[in-house]
Structures are given as structure tokens and as C-alpha cells.
C-alpha atoms as a PDB file:
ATOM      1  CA  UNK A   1      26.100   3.200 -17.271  1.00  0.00           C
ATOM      2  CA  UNK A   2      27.904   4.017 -13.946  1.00  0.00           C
ATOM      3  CA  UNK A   3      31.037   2.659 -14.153  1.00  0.00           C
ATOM      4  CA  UNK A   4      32.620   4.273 -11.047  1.00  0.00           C
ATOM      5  CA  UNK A   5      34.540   2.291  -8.538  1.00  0.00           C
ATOM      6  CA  UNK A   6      32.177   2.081  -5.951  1.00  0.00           C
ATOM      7  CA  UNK A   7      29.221   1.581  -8.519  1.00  0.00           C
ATOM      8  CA  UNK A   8      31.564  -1.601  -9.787  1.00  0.00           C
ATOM      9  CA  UNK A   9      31.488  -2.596  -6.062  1.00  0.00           C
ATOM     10  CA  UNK A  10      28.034  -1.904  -5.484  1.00  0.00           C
ATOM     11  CA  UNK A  11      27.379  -4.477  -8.854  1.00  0.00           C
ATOM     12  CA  UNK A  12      29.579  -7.209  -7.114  1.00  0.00           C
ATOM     13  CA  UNK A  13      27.865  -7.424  -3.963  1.00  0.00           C
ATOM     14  CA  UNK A  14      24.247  -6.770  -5.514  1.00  0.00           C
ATOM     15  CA  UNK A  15      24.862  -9.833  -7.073  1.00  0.00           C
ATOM     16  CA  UNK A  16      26.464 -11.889  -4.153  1.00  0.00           C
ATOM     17  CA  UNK A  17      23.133 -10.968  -2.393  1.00  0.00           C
ATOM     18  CA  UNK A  18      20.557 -11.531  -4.759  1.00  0.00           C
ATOM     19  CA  UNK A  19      22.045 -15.178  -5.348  1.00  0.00           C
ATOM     20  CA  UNK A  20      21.296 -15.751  -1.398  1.00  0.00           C
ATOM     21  CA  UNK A  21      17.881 -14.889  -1.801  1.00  0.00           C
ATOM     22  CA  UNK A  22      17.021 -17.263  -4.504  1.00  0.00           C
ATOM     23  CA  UNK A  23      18.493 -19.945  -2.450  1.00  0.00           C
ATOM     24  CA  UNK A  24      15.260 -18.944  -0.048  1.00  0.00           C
ATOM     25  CA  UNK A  25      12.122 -21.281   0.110  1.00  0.00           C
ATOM     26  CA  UNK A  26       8.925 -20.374  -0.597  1.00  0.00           C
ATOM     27  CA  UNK A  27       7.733 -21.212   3.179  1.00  0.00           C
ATOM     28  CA  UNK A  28      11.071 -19.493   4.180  1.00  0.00           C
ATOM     29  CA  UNK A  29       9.964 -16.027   2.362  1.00  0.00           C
ATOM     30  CA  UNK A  30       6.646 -16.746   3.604  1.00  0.00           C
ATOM     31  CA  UNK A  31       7.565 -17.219   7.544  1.00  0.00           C
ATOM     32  CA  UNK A  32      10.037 -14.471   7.215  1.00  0.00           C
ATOM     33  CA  UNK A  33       6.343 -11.922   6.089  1.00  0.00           C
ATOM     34  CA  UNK A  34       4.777 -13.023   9.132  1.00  0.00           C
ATOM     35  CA  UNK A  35       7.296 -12.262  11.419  1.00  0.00           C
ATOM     36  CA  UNK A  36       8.384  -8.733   9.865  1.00  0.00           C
ATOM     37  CA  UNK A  37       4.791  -7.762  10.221  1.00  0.00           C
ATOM     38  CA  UNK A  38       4.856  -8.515  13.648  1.00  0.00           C
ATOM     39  CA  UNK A  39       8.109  -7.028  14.939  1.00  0.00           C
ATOM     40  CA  UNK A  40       7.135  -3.594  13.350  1.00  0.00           C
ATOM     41  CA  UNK A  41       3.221  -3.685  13.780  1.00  0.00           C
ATOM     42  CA  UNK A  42       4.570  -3.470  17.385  1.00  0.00           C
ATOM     43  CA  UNK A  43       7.588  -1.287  16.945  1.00  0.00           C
ATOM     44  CA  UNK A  44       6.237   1.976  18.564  1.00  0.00           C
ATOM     45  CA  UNK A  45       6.997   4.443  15.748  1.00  0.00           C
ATOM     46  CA  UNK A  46       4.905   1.867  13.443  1.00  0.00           C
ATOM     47  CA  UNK A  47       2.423   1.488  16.019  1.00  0.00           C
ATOM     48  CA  UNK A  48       1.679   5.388  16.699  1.00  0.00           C
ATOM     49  CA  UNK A  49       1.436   6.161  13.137  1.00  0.00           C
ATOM     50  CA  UNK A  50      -1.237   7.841  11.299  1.00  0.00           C
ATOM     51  CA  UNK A  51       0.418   7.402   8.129  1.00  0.00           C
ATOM     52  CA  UNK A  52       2.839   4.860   6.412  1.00  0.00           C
ATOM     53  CA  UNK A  53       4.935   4.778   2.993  1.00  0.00           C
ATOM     54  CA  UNK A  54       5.209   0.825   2.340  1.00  0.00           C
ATOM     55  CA  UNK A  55       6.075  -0.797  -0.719  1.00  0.00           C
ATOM     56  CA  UNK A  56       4.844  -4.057  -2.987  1.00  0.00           C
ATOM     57  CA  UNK A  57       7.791  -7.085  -2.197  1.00  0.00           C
ATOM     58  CA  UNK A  58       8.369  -8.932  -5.294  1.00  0.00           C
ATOM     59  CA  UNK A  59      10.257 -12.208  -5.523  1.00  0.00           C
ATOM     60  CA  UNK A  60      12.561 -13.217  -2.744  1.00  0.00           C
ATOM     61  CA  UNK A  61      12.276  -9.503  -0.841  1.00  0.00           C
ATOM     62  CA  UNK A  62      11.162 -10.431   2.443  1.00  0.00           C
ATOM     63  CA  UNK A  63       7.330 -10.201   1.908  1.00  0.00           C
ATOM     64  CA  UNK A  64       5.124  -7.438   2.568  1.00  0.00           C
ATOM     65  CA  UNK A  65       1.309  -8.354   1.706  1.00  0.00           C
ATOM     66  CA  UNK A  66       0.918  -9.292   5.426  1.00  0.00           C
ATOM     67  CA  UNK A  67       2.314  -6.020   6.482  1.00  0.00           C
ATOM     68  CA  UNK A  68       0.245  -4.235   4.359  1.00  0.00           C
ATOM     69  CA  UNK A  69      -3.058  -5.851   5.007  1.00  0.00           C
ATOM     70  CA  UNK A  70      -2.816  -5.178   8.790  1.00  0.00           C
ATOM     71  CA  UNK A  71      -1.530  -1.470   8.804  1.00  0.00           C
ATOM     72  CA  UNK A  72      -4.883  -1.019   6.571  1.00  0.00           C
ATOM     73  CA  UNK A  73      -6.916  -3.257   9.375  1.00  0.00           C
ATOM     74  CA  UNK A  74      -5.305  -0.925  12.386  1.00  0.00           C
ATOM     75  CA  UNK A  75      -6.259   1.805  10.465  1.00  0.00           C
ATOM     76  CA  UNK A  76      -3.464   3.531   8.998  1.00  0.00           C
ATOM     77  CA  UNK A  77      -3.668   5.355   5.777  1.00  0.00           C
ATOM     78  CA  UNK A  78      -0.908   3.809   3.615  1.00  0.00           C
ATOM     79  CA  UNK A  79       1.285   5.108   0.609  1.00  0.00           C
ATOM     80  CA  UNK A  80       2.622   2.827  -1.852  1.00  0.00           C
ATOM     81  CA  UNK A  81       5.165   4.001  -4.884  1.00  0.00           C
ATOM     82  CA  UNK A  82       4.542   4.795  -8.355  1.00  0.00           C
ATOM     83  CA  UNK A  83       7.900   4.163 -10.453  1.00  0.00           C
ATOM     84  CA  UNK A  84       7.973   7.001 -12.671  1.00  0.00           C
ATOM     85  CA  UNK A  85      10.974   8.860 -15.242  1.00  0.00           C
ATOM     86  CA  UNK A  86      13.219   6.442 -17.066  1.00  0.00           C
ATOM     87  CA  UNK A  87      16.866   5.490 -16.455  1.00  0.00           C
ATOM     88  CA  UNK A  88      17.434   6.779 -20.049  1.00  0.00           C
ATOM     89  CA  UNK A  89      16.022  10.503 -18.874  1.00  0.00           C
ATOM     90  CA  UNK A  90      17.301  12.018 -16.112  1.00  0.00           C
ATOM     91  CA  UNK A  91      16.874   8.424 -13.886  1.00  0.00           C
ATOM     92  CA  UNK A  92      14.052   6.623 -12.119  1.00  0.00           C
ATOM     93  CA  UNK A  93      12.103   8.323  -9.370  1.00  0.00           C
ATOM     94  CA  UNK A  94       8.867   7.428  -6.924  1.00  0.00           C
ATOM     95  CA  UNK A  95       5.473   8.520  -7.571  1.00  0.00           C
ATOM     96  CA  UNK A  96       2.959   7.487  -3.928  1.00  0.00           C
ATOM     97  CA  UNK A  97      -0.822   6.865  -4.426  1.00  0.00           C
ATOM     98  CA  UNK A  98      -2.834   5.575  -1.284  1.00  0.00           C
ATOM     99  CA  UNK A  99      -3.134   2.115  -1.191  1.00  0.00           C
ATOM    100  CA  UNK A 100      -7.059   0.437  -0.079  1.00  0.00           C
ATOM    101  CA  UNK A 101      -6.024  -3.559  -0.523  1.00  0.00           C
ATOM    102  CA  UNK A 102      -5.030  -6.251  -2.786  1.00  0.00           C
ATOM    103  CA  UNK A 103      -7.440  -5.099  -5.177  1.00  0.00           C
ATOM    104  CA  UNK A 104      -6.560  -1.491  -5.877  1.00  0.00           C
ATOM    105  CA  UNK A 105      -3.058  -2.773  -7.221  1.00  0.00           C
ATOM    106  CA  UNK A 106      -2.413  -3.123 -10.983  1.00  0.00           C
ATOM    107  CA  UNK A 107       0.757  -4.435 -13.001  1.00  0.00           C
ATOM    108  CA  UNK A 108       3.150  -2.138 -13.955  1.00  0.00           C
ATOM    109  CA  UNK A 109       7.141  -1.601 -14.788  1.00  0.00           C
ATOM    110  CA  UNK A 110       9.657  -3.850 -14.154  1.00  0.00           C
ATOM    111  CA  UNK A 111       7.720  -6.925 -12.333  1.00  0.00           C
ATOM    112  CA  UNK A 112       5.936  -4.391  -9.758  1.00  0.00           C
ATOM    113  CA  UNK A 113       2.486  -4.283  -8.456  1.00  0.00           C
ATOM    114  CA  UNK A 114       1.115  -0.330  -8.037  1.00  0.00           C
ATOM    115  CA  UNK A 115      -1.373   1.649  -6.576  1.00  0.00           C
ATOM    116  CA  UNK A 116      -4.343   2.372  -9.218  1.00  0.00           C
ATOM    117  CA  UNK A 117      -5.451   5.589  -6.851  1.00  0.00           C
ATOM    118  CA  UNK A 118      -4.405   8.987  -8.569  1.00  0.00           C
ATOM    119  CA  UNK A 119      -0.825  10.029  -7.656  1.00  0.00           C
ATOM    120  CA  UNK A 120      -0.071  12.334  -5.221  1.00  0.00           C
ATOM    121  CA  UNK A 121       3.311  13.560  -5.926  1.00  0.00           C
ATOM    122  CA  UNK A 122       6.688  12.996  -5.247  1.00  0.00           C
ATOM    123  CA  UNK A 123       6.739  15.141  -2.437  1.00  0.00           C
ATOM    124  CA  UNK A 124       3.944  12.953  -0.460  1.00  0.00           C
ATOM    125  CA  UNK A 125       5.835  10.472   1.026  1.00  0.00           C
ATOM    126  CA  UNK A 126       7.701  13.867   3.634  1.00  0.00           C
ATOM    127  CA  UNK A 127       3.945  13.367   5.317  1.00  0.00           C
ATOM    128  CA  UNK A 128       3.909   9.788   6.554  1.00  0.00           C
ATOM    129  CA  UNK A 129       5.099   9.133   9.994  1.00  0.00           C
ATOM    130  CA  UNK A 130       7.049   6.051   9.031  1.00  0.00           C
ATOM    131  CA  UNK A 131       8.590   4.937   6.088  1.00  0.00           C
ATOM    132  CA  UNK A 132       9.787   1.660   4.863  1.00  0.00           C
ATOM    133  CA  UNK A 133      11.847   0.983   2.219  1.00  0.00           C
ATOM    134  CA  UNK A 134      12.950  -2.341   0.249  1.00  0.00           C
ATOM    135  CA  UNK A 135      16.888  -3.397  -0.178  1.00  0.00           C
ATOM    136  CA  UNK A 136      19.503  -5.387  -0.656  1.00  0.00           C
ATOM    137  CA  UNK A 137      21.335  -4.917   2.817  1.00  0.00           C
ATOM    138  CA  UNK A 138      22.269  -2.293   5.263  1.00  0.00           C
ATOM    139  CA  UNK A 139      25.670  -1.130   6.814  1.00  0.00           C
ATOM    140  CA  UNK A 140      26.561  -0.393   9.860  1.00  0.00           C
ATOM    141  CA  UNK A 141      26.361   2.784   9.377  1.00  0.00           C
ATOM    142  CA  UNK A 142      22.734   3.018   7.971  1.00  0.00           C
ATOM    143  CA  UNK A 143      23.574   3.083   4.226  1.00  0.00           C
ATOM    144  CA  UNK A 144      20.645   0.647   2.724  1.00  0.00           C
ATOM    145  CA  UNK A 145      21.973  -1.175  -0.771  1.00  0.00           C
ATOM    146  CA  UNK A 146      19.069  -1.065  -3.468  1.00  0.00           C
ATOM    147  CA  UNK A 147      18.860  -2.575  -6.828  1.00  0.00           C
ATOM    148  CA  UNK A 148      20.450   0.461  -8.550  1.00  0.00           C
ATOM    149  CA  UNK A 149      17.656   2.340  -9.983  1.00  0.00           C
ATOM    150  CA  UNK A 150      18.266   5.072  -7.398  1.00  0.00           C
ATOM    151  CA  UNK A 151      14.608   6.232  -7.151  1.00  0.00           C
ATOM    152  CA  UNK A 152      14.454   4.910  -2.885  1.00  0.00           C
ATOM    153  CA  UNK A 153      17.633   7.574  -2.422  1.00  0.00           C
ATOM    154  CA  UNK A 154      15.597  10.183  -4.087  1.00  0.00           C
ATOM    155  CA  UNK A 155      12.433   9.871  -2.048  1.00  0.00           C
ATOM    156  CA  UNK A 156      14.549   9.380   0.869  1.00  0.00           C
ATOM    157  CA  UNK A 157      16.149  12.581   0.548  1.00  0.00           C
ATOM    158  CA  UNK A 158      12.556  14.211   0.636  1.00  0.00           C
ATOM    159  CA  UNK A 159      12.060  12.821   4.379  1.00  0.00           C
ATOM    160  CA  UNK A 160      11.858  15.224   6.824  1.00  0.00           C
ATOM    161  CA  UNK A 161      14.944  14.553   9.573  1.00  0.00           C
ATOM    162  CA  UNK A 162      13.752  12.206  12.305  1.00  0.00           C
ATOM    163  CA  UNK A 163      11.201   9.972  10.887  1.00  0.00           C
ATOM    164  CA  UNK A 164      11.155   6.557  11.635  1.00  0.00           C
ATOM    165  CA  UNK A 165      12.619   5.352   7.805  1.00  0.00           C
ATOM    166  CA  UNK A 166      13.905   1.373   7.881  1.00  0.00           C
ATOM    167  CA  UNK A 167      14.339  -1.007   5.531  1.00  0.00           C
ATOM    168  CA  UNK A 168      13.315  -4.308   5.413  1.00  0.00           C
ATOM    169  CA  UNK A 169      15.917  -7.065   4.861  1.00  0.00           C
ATOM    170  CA  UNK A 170      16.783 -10.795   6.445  1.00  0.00           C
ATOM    171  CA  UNK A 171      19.171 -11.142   9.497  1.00  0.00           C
ATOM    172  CA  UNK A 172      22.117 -11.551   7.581  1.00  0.00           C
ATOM    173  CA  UNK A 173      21.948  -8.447   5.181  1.00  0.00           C
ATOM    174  CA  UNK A 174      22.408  -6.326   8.053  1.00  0.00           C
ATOM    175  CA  UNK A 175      25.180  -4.570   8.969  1.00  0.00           C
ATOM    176  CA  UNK A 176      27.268  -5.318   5.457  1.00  0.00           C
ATOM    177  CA  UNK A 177      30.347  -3.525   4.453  1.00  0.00           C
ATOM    178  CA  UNK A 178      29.054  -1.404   1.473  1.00  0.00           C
ATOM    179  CA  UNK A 179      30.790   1.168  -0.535  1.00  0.00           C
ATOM    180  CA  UNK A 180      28.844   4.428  -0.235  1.00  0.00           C
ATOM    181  CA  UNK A 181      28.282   6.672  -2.670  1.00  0.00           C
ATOM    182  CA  UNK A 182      27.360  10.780  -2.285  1.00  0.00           C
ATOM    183  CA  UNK A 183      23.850  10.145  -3.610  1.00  0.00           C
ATOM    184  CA  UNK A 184      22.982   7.476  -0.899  1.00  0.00           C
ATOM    185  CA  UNK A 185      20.593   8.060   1.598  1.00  0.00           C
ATOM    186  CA  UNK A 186      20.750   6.262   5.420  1.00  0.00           C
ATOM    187  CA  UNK A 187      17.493   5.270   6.854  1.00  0.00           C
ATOM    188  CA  UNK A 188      17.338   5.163  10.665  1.00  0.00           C
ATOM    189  CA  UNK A 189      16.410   1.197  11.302  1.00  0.00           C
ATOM    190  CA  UNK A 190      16.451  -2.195   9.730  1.00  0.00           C
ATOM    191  CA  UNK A 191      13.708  -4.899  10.141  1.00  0.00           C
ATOM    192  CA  UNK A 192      14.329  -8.571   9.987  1.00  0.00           C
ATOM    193  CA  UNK A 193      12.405 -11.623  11.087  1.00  0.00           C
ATOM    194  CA  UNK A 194      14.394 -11.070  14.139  1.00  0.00           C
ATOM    195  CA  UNK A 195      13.299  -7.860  15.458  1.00  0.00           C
ATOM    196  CA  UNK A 196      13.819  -4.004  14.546  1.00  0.00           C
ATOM    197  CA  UNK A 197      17.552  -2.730  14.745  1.00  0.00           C
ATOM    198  CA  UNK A 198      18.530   1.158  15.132  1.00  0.00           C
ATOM    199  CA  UNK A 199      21.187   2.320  13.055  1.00  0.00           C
ATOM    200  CA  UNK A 200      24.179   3.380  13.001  1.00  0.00           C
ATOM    201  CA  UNK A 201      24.608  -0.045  14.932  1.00  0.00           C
ATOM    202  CA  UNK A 202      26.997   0.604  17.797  1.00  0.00           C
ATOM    203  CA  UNK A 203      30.768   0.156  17.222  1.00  0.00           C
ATOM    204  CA  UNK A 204      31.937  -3.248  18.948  1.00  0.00           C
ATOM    205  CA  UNK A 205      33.272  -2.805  22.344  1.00  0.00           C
ATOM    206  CA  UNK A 206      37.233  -2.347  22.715  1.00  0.00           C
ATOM    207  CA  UNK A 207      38.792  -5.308  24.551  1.00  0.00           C
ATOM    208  CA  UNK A 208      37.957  -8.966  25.076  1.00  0.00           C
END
């Protein structure tokens, strides 16, 4: 167990957030899928893409069935994660098989829904031309905040420089004052029910 100071930290405000989101209605969660689908099926690096790495939302994440369906029905190819390793051995790290609906998913580890497809290796998700991510919140500077397993850093860090990676949060979980630790990875933008933001966000402007 990591039981550095900014790991503490990390703990602290995992758990702040997490408590918001179960304060979130069902139609909330549900209103807040519609809308993230929108704002990126239309943000242009989304919209040009051949391929996308995507993820299952479970619980209060904002959702991401919606999302999913309709980068299938514009005819993207789409990657979803395979959690693979253990935290007891060496840590937790992400598996992508190509996702082909609702009904190529099966249970698996920790509450997720995954591809049934064959894996394609770790290394797959450097080929998509977008990548989204799940988390907690965002700073300003780009750092996403995930549930701790690590495994998101890890794939991140296999992303070629300059892809389109964002993460997919609710208004308020972006730009949070997070500690940061050497292993984490920034991703370039943040989606929200709001619209698509590009990070680093920039710095407030001096006077008043």
C-alpha cells in the first residue's frame, strides 16, 4: 500500500469526489451521457477519427453507452480495455479488444463490463486517433485523478505525443487542485456535459 504523502492526498480527495457522485440522480447521470456524446461526437479530433480507445462507465462515471453506440453507427472502429496483472504483481495494467456493441461485452473484474473479442495488446491503444479515458477530476494543468489502480497512467504513457487523449468528468471535477505524482500521465482535454476543454487551462488573467 502507497502510503506516500501525495498518495495520502490523492486518498482524501478520491473520496471527497466519489461522495459527490453518489449524490447524482439516475436521470442526472443519464442527461449528463447524452450530452457528453454530443459535445465530442462533434469535437473535430473525435469527429475525424478512424479509430477510438473508449471505455465501459460504471456507476456514477458520467455514462458512456451512448457514446459508444454512435462512434460504432459513424463508423469508427472502437477499442475498449481489458484489465489485466494484479495489484499484488507488479500492478494493474490495460489489455484493448475491439468493441462491435452491447452484446460483445461480458462481466469481468472489479464491477466492469469487457470486450469478449481476442486482445490485442497493450501496445494497441498508440494506434487510435483519440483516446478517452475515465476519472475522478482533472487539474489545471492536465493531471486526470483515477481510482488508484494506475493501469489509465500506464496506457497513457504508450500514446504517441499529440493525440487527442481527454477524460471524461462533470463540470465541477475540472480544473481541481491535485497532488501529482511522477507516474501520472496528463491527457490533453476534458469533456463535460458542458462542452470539451483544452488543457493546461489558461492561467487567470493578472488584474481586475
Amino acid at each position: 500500500m502507497d502510503t506516500s504523502q501525495p498518495a495520502v492526498a490523492k486518498t482524501a480527495v478520491r473520496d471527497r469526489l466519489e461522495t459527490s457522485r453518489r449524490r447524482l440522480g439516475l436521470a442526472e447521470v443519464g442527461l449528463a451521457a447524452e450530452r457528453i456524446a454530443e459535445v465530442l461526437l462533434a469535437q473535430p479530433e473525435v469527429r475525424r477519427a478512424a479509430t477510438v480507445a473508449a471505455y465501459v462507465s460504471i456507476g456514477h462515471e458520467p455514462g458512456t453507452g451512448v457514446l459508444l453506440d454512435r462512434l460504432l453507427d459513424a463508423g469508427k472502429r472502437v477499442l475498449l480495455p481489458v484489465t489485466v496483472g494484479s495489484l499484488a504483481r507488479g500492478g494493474l495494467d490495460l489489455d484493448w479488444a475491439p468493441y462491435h456493441g452491447p452484446g460483445s461485452l461480458a462481466p469481468a473484474r472489479f464491477g466492469l463490463l469487457e470486450p469478449v473479442a481476442p486482445p490485442l495488446g497493450a501496445d494497441a491503444v498508440a494506434t487510435p486517433d483519440a483516446v478517452l479515458v475515465p476519472g475522478l477530476a482533472v487539474s489545471p494543468g492536465g493531471v486526470r485523478l483515477g481510482k488508484g489502480g494506475g493501469c489509465y497512467d500506464k496506457a497513457l504513457a504508450r500514446v504517441p505525443v499529440g493525440t487527442f487523449t481527454c477524460v471524461l468528468l462533470y463540470a465541477d471535477e475540472v480544473g481541481v487542485d491535485l497532488p501529482v505524482e511522477p507516474h501520472d500521465r496528463p491527457v490533453t482535454h476534458a469533456a463535460t456535459p458542458e462542452g470539451v476543454i483544452r488543457l493546461p487551462l489558461a492561467p487567470p488573467a493578472a488584474g481586475g
